[in-house]
N, C-alpha and C. Protein backbone atom coordinates (compact mmCIF):
# COMPACT_ATOMS: atom_id res chain seq x y z
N UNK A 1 128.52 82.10 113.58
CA UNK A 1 127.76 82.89 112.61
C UNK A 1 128.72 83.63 111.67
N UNK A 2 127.94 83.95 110.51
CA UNK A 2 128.99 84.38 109.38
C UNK A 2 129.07 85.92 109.84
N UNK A 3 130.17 86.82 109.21
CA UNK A 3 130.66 88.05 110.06
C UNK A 3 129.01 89.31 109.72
N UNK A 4 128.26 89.02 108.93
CA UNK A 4 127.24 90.05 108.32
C UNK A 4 126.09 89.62 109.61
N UNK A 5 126.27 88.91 109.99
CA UNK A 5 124.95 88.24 111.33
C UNK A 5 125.67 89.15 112.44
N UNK A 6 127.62 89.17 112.68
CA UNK A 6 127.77 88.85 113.90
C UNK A 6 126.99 90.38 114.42
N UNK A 7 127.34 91.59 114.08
CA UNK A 7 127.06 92.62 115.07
C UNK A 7 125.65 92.59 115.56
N UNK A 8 124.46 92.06 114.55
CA UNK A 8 123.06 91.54 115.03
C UNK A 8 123.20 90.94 116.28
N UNK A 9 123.96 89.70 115.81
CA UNK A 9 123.67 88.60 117.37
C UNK A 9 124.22 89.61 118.48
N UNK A 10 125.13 90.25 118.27
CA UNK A 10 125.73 91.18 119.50
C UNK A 10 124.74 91.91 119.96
N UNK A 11 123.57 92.41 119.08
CA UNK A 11 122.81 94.00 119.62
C UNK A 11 121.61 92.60 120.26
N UNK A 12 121.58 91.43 119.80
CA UNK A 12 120.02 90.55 120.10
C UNK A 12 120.53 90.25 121.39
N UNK A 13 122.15 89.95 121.87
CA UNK A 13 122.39 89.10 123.13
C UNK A 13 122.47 90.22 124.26
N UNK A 14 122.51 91.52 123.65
CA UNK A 14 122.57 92.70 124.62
C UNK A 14 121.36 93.06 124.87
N UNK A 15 120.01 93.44 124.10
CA UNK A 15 118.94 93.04 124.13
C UNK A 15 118.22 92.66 124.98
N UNK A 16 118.55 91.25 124.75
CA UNK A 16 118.24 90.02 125.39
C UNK A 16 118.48 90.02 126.96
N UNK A 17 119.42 90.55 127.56
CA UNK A 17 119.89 91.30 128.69
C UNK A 17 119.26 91.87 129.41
N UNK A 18 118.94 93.38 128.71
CA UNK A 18 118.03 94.23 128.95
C UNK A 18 116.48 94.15 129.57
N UNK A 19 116.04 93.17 128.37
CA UNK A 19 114.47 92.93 128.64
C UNK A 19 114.39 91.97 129.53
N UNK A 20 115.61 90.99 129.98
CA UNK A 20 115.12 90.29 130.13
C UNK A 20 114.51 88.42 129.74
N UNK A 21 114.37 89.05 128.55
CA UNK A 21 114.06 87.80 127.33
C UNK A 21 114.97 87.11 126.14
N UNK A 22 116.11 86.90 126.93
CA UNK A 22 117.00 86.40 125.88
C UNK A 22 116.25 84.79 125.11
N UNK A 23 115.97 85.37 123.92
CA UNK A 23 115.32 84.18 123.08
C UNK A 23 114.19 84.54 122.45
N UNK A 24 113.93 85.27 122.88
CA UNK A 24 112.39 86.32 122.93
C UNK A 24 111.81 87.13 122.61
N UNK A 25 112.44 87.65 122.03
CA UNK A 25 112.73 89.16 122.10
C UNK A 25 111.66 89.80 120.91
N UNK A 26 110.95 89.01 120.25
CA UNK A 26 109.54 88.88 119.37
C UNK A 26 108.35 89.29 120.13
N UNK A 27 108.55 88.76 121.65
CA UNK A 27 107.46 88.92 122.50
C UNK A 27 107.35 90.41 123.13
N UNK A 28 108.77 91.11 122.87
CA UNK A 28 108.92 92.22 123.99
C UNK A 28 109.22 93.29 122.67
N UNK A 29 109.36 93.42 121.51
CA UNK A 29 109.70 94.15 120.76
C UNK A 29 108.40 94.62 119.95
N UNK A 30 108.73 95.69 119.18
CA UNK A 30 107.43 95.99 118.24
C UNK A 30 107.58 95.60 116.68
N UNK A 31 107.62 94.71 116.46
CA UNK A 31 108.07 93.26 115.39
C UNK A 31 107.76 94.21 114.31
N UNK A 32 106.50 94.75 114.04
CA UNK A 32 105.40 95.69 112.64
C UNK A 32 106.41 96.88 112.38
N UNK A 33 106.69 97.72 114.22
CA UNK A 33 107.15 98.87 113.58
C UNK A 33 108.90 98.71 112.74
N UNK A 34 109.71 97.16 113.65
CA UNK A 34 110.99 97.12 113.02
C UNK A 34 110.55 96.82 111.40
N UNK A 35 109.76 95.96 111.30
CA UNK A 35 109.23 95.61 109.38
C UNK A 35 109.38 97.02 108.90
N UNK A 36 108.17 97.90 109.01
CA UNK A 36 108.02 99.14 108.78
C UNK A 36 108.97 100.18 108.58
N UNK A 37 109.85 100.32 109.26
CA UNK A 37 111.26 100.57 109.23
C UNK A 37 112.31 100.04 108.26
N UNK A 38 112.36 99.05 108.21
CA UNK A 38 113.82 98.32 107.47
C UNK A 38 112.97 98.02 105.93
N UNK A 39 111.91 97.67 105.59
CA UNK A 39 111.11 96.59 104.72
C UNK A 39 111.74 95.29 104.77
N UNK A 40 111.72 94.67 105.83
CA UNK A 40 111.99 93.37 105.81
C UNK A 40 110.30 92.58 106.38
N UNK A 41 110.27 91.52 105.78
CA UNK A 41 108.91 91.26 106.06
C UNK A 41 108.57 90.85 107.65
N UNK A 42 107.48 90.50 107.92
CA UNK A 42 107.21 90.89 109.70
C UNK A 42 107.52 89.23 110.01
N UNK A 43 107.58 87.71 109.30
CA UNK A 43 107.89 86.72 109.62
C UNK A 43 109.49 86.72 109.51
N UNK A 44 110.08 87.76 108.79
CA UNK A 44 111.91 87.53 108.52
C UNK A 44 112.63 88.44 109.74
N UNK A 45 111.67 89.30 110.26
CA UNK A 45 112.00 90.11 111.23
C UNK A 45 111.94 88.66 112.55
N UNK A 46 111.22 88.46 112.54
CA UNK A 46 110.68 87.27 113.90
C UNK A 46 111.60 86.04 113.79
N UNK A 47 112.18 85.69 112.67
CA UNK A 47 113.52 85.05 112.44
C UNK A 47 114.50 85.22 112.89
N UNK A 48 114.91 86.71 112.56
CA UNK A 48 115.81 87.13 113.13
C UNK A 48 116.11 87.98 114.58
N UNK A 49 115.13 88.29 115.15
CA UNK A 49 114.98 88.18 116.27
C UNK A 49 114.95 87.43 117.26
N UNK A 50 115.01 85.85 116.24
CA UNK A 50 115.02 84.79 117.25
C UNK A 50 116.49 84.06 117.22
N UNK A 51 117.51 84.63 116.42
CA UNK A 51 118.27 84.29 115.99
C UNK A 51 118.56 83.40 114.87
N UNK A 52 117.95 83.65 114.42
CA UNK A 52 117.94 82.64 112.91
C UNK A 52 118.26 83.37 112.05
N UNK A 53 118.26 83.16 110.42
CA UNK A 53 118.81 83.36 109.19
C UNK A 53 117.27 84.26 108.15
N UNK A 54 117.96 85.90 107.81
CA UNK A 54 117.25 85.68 106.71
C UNK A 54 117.26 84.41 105.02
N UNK A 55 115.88 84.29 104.59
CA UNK A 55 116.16 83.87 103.32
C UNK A 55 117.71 84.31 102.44
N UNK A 56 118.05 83.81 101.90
CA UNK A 56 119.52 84.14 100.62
C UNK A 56 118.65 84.74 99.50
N UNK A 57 118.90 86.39 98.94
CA UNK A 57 118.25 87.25 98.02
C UNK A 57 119.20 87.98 97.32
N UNK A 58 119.32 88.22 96.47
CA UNK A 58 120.52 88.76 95.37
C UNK A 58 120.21 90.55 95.83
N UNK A 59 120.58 91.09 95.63
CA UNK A 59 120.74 92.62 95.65
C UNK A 59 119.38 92.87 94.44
N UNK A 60 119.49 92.68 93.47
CA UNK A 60 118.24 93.22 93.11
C UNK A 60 116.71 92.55 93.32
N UNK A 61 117.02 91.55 93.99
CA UNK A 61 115.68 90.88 94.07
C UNK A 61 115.32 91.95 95.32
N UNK A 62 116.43 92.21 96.58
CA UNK A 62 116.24 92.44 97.67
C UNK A 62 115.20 94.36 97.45
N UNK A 63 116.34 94.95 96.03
CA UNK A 63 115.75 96.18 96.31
C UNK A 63 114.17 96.01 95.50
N UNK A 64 114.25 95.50 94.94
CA UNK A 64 112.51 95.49 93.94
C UNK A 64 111.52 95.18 95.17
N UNK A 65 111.85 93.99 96.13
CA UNK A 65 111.06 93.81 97.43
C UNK A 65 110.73 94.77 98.30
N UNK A 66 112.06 95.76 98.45
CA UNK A 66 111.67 96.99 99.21
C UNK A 66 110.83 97.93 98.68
N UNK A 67 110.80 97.95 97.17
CA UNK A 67 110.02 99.06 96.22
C UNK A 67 108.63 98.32 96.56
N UNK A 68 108.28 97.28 96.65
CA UNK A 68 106.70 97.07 96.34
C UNK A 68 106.44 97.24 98.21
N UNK A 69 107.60 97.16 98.53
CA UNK A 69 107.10 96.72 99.78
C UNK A 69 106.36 98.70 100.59
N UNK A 70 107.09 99.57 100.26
CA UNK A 70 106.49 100.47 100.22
C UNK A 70 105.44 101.03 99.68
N UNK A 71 105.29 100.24 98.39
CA UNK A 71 103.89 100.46 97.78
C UNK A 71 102.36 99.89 99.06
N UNK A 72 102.80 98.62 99.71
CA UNK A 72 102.04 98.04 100.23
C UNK A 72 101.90 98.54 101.66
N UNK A 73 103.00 99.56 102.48
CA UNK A 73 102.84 99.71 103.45
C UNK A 73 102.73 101.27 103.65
N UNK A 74 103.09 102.45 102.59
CA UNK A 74 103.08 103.78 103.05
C UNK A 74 101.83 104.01 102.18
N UNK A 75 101.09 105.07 102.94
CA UNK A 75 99.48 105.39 102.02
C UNK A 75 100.23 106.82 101.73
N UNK A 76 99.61 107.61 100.91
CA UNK A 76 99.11 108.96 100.89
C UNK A 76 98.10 109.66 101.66
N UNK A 77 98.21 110.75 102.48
CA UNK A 77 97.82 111.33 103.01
C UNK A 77 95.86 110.90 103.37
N UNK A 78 95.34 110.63 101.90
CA UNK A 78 94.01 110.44 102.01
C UNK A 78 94.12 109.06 102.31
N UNK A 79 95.06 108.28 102.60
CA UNK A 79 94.47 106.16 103.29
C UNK A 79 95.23 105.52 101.79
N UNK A 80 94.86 106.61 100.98
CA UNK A 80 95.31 105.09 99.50
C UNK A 80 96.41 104.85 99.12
N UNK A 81 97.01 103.80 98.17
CA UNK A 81 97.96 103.61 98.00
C UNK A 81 98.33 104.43 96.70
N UNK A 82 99.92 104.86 97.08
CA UNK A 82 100.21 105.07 96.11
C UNK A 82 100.42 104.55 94.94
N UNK A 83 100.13 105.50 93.61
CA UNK A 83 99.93 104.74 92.22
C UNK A 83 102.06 104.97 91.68
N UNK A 84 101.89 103.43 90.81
CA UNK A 84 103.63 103.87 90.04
C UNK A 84 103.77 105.28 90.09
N UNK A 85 102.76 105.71 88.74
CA UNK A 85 102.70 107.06 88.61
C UNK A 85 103.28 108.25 88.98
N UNK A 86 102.79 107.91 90.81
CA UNK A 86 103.13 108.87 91.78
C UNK A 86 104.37 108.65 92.41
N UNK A 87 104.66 107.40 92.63
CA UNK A 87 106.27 106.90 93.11
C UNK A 87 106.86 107.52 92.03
N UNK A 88 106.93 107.36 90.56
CA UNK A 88 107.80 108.09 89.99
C UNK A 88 108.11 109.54 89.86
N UNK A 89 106.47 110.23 89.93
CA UNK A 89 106.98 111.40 90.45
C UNK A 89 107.71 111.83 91.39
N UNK A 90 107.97 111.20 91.98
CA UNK A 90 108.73 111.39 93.70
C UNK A 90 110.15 110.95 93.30
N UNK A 91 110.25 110.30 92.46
CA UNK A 91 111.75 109.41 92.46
C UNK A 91 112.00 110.44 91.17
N UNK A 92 111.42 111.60 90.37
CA UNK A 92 111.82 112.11 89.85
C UNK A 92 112.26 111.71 88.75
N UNK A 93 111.41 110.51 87.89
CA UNK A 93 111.48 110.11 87.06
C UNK A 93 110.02 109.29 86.52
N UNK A 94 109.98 108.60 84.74
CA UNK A 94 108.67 108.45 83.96
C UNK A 94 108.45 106.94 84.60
N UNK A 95 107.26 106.97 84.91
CA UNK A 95 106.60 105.41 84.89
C UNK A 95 107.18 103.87 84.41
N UNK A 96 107.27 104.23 82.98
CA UNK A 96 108.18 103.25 82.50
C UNK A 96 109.60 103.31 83.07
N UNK A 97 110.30 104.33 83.82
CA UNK A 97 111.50 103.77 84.15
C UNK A 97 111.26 102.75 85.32
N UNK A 98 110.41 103.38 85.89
CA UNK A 98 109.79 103.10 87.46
C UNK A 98 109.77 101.32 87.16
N UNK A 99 108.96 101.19 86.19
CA UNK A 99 108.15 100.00 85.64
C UNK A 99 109.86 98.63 85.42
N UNK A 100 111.10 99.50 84.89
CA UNK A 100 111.83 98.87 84.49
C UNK A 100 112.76 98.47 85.77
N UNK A 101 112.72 99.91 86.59
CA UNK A 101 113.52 99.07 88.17
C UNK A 101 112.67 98.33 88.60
N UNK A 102 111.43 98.07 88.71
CA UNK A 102 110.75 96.78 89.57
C UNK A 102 111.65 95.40 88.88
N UNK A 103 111.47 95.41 87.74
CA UNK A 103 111.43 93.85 86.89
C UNK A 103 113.18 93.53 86.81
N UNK A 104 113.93 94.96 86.70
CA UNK A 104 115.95 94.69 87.21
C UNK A 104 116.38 94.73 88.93
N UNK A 105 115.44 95.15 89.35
CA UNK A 105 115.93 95.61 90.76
C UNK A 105 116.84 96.37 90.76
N UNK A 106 117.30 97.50 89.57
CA UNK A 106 118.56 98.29 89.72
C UNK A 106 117.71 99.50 89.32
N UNK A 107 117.55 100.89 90.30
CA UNK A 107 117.71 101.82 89.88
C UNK A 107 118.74 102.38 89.96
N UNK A 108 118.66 103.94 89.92
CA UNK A 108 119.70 104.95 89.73
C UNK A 108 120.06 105.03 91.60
N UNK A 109 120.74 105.61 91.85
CA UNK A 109 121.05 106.21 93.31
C UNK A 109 120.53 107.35 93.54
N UNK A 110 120.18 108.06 92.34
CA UNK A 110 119.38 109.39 92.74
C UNK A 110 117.88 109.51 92.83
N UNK A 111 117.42 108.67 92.23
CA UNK A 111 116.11 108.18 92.29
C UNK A 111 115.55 107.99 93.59
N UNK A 112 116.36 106.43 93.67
CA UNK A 112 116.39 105.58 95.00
C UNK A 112 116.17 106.50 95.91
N UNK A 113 117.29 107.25 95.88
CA UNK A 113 117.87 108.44 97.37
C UNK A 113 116.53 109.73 97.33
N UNK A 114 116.01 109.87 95.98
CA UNK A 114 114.47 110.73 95.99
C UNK A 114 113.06 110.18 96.90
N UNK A 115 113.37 108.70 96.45
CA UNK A 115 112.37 108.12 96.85
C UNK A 115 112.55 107.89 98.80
N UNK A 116 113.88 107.47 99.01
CA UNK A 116 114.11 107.15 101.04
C UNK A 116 114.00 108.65 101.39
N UNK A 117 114.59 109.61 100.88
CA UNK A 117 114.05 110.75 101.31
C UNK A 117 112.59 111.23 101.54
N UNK A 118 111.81 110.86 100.26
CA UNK A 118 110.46 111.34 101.01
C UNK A 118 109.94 110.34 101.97
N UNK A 119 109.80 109.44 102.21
CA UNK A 119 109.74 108.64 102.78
C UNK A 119 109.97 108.31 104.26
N UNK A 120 111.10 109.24 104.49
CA UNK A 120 111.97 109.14 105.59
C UNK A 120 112.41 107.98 105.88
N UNK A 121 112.99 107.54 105.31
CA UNK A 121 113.74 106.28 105.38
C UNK A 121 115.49 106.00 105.28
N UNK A 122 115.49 104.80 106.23
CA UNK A 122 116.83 104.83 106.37
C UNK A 122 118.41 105.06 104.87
N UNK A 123 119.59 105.36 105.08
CA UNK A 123 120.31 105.18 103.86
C UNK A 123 120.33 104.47 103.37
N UNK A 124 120.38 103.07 104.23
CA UNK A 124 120.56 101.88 103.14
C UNK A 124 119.48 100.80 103.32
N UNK A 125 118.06 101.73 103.03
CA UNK A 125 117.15 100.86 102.99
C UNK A 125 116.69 100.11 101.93
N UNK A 126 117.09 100.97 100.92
CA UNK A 126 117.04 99.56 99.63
C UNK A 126 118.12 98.30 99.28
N UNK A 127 119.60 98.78 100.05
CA UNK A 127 120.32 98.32 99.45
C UNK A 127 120.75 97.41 100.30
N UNK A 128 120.53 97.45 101.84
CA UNK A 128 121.24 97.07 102.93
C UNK A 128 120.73 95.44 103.23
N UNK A 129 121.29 94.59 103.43
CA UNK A 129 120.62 93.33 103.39
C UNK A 129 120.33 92.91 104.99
N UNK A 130 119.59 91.88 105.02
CA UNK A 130 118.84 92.18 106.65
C UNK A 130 119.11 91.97 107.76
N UNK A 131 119.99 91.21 107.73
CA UNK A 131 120.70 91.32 109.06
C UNK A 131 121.68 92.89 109.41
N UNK A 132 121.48 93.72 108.55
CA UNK A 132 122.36 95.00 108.76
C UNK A 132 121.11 95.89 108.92
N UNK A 133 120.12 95.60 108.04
CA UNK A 133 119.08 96.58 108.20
C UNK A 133 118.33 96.59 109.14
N UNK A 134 117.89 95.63 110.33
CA UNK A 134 117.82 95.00 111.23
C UNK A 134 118.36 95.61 112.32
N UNK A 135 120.00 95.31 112.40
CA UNK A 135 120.72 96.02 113.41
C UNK A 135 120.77 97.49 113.59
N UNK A 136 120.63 98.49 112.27
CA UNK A 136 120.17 99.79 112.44
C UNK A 136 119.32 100.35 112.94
N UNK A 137 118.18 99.40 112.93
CA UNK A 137 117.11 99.79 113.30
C UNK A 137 116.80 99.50 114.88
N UNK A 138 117.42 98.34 115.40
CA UNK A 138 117.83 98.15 116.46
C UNK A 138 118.45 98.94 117.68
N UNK A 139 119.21 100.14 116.60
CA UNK A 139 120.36 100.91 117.93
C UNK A 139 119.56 101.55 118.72
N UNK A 140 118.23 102.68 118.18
CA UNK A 140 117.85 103.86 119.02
C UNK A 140 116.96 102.43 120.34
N UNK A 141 116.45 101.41 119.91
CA UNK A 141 115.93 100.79 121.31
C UNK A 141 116.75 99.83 121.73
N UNK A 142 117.73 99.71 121.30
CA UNK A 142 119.12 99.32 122.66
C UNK A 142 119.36 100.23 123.05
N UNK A 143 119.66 101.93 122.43
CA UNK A 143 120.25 102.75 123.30
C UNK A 143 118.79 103.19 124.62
N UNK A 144 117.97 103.32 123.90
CA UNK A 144 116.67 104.05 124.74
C UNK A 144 116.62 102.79 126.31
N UNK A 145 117.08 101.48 125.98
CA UNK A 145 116.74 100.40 127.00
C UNK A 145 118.35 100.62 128.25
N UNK A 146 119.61 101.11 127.16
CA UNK A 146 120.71 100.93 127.95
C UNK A 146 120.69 102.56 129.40
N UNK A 147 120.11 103.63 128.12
CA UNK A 147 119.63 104.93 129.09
C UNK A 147 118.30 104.32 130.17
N UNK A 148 117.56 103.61 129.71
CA UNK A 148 116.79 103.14 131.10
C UNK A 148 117.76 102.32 132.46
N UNK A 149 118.35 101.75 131.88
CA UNK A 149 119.28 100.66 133.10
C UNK A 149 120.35 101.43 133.55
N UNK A 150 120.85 102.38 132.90
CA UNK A 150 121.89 103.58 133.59
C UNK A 150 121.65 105.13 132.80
N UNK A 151 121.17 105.64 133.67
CA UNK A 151 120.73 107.06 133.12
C UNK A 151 121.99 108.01 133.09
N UNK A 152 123.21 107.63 133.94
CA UNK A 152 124.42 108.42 133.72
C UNK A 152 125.34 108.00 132.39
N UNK A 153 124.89 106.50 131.70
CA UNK A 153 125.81 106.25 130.85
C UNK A 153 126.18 107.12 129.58
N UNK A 154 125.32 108.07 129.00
CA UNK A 154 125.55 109.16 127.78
C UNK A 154 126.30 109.87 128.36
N UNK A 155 126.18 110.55 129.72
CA UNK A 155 127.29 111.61 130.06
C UNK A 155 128.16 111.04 130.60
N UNK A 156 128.29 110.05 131.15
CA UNK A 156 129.89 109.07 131.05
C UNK A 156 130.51 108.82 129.82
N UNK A 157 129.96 108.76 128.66
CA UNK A 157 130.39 108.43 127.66
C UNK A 157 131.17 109.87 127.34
N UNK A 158 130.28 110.66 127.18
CA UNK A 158 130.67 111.99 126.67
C UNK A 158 131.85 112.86 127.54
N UNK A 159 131.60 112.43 129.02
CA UNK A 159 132.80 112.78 129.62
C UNK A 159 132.40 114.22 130.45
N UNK A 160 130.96 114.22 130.54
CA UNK A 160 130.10 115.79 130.66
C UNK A 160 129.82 115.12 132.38
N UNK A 161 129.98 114.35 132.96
CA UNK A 161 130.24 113.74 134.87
C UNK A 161 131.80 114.40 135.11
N UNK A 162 132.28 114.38 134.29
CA UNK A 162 133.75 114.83 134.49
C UNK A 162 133.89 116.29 134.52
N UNK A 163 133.46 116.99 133.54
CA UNK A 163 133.70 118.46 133.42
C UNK A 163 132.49 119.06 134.32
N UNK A 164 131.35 118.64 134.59
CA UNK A 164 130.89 118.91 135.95
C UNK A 164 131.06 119.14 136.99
N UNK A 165 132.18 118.31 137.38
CA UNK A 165 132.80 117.79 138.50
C UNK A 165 133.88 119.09 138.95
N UNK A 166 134.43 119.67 137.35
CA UNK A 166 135.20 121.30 137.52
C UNK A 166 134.20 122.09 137.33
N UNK A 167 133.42 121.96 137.40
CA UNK A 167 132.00 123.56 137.35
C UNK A 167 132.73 124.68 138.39
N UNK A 168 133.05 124.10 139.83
CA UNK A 168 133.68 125.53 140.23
C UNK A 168 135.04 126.16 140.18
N UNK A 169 135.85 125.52 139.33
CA UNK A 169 136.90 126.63 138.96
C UNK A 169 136.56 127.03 137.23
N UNK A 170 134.95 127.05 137.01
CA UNK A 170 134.67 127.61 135.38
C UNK A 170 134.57 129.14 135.61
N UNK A 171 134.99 129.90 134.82
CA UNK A 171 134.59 131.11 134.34
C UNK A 171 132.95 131.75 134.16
N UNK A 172 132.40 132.46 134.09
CA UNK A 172 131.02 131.89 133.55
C UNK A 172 130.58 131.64 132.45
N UNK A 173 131.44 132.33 131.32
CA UNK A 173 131.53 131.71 130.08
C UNK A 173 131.56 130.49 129.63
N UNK A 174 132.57 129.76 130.40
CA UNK A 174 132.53 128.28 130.04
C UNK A 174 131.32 127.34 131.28
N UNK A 175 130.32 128.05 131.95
CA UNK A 175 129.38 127.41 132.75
C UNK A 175 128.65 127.71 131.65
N UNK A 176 128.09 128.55 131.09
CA UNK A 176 127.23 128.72 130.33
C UNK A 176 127.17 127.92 128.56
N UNK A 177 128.60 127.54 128.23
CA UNK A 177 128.92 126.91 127.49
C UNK A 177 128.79 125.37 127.85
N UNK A 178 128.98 124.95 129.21
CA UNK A 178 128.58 123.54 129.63
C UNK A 178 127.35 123.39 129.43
N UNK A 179 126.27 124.39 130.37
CA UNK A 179 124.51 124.53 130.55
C UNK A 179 123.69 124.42 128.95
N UNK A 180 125.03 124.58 127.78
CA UNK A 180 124.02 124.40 126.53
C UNK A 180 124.55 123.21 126.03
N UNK A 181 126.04 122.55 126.54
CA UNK A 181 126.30 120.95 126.19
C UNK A 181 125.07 120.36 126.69
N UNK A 182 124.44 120.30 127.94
CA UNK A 182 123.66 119.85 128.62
C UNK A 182 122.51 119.79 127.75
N UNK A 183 121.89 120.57 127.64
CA UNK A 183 120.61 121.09 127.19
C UNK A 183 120.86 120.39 125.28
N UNK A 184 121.76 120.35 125.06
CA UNK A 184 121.76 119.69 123.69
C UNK A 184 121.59 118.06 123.68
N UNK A 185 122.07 117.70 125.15
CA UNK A 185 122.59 115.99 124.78
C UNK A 185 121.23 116.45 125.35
N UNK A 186 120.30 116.34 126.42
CA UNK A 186 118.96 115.84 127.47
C UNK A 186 118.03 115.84 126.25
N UNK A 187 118.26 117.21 124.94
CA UNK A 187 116.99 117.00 123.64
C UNK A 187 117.38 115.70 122.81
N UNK A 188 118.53 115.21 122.73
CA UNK A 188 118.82 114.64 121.74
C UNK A 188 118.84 112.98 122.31
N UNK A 189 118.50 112.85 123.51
CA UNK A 189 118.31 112.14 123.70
C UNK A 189 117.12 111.48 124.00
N UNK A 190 116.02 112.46 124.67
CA UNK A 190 114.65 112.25 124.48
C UNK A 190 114.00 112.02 123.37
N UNK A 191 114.70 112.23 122.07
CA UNK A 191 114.31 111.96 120.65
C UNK A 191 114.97 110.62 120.50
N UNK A 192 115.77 110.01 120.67
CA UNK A 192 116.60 108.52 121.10
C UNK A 192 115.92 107.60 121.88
N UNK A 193 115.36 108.36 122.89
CA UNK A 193 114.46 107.20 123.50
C UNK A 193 112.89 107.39 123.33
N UNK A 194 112.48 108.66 122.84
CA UNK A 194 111.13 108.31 122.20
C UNK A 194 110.84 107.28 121.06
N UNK A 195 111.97 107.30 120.10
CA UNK A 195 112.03 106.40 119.23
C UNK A 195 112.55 105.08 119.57
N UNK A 196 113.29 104.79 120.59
CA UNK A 196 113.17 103.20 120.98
C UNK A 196 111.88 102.72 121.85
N UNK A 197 110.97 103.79 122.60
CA UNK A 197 110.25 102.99 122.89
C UNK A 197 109.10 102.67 122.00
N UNK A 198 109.18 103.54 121.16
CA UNK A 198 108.14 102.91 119.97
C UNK A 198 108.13 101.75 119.26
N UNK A 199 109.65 101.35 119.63
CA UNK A 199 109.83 99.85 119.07
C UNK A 199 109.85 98.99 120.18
N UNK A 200 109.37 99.29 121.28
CA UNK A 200 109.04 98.57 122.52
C UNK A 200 107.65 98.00 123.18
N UNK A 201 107.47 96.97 122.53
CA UNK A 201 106.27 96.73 123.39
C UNK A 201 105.58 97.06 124.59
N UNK A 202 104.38 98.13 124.79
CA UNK A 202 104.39 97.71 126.50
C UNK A 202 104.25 96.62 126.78
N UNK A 203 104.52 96.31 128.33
CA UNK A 203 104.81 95.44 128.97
C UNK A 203 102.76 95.09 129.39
C-alpha cells in the first residue's frame, strides 16, 4: 500500500484484532457515525474499512464535497437544513463568496476554520483526504477498544503504576498531587471511551 493508506491499514489490522473481525470491521463499527464525522460518504467509509481504496479526488473537488456534504447532513436546531445564506453567516462571509467556494473548492482558511468550528468538526476536515480522515477518526475507538482489553495500559503508558508503586515514601503534598494526576487521566478518559463506543456497534 502507498505510504497515505499505510497508518489506516495499521489502525484496521489492530482493529481487526480487537473485535475480533479482521475483514469486517463494517459489521462491528458504526459506519454513519465514522461518515458523519470525517464527510466521507457511508459506501467510501465501507471501502475502506474493508481495506480497499478511496476514489482519486483533487483537493478542491474533495473540499466542495465536504461543504455540501454538511449541508446534507447537519440540520439547525428546528430539523431543517441549513440555507447558503446561513453557512455564510457562520463562515463569516456574503453568499456569493459562499456560492464561489462551492464551484473552486478553495476557500479562505478562516472561513473554512469558522465554519469546522461551529460545527465541531475535526482540523482537517475539509482538507484531509480519506484515508487520513478515516484514521483520525478511528483513534478514540481503537483507544476506547485497547482500554477495554487492558485497563492498566494508559497508566502504563503514563508511568502513573510506577509512581504509585512510591506512594509510601510521598510527602503528602506530592500524594495529593498524584490523587489529582489520577482524577485527571480516569475524566479524560471516560470522554475517550464514551466517544469510541459511539462508533461501536452493539454487539
Amino acid at each position: 500500500m502507498s505510504d497515505v493508506y499505510a497508518p489506516l491499514a495499521a489502525a484496521l489490522e489492530r482493529l481487526g484484532e480487537l473485535t475480533g473481525r479482521p475483514g469486517r470491521l463494517p459489521e462491528v463499527l458504526d459506519v454513519a457515525d465514522l461518515s458523519h464525522r470525517t464527510g466521507i460518504p457511508v459506501g467510501v467509509v465501507v471501502e475502506l474499512l474493508s481495506g480497499g481504496r478511496a476514489p482519486e479526488a483533487c483537493l478542491a473537488e474533495r473540499v466542495r464535497q465536504r461543504l455540501d456534504f454538511i449541508r446534507e447532513t447537519r440540520r439547525r436546531p428546528d430539523g431543517k437544513r441549513y440555507s447558503l445564506d446561513e453557512l455564510a453567516r457562520i463562515a463569516g462571509t456574503s453568499r456569493q463568496w459562499l456560492s464561489e467556494w462551492r464551484k473552486s473548492g478553495m476557500p479562505s482558511l478562516e472561513h473554512a476554520d469558522r465554519l469546522r468550528r461551529f460545527f465541531g468538526l475535526s482540523a482537517g476536515f475539509f482538507a484531509a483526504d480519506e484515508p487520513e480522515a478515516l484514521h483520525e477518526a478511528l483513534q478514540p475507538v481503537l483507544q476506547g477498544l485497547e482500554a477495554e482489553a487492558d485497563p492498566l495500559l494508559r497508566l502504563r503508558e503514563c508511568g502513573l503504576v510506577r509512581l504509585a508503586a512510591r506512594a509510601p515514601q510521598m510527602n503528602a503534598r506530592q500524594l495529593a498531587t498524584l490523587a489529582d494526576l489520577v482524577e485527571m487521566i480516569i475524566t479524560s478518559e471516560q470522554v475517550d471511551s464514551h466517544a469510541g463506543r459511539q462508533s461501536v456497534r452493539r454487539a
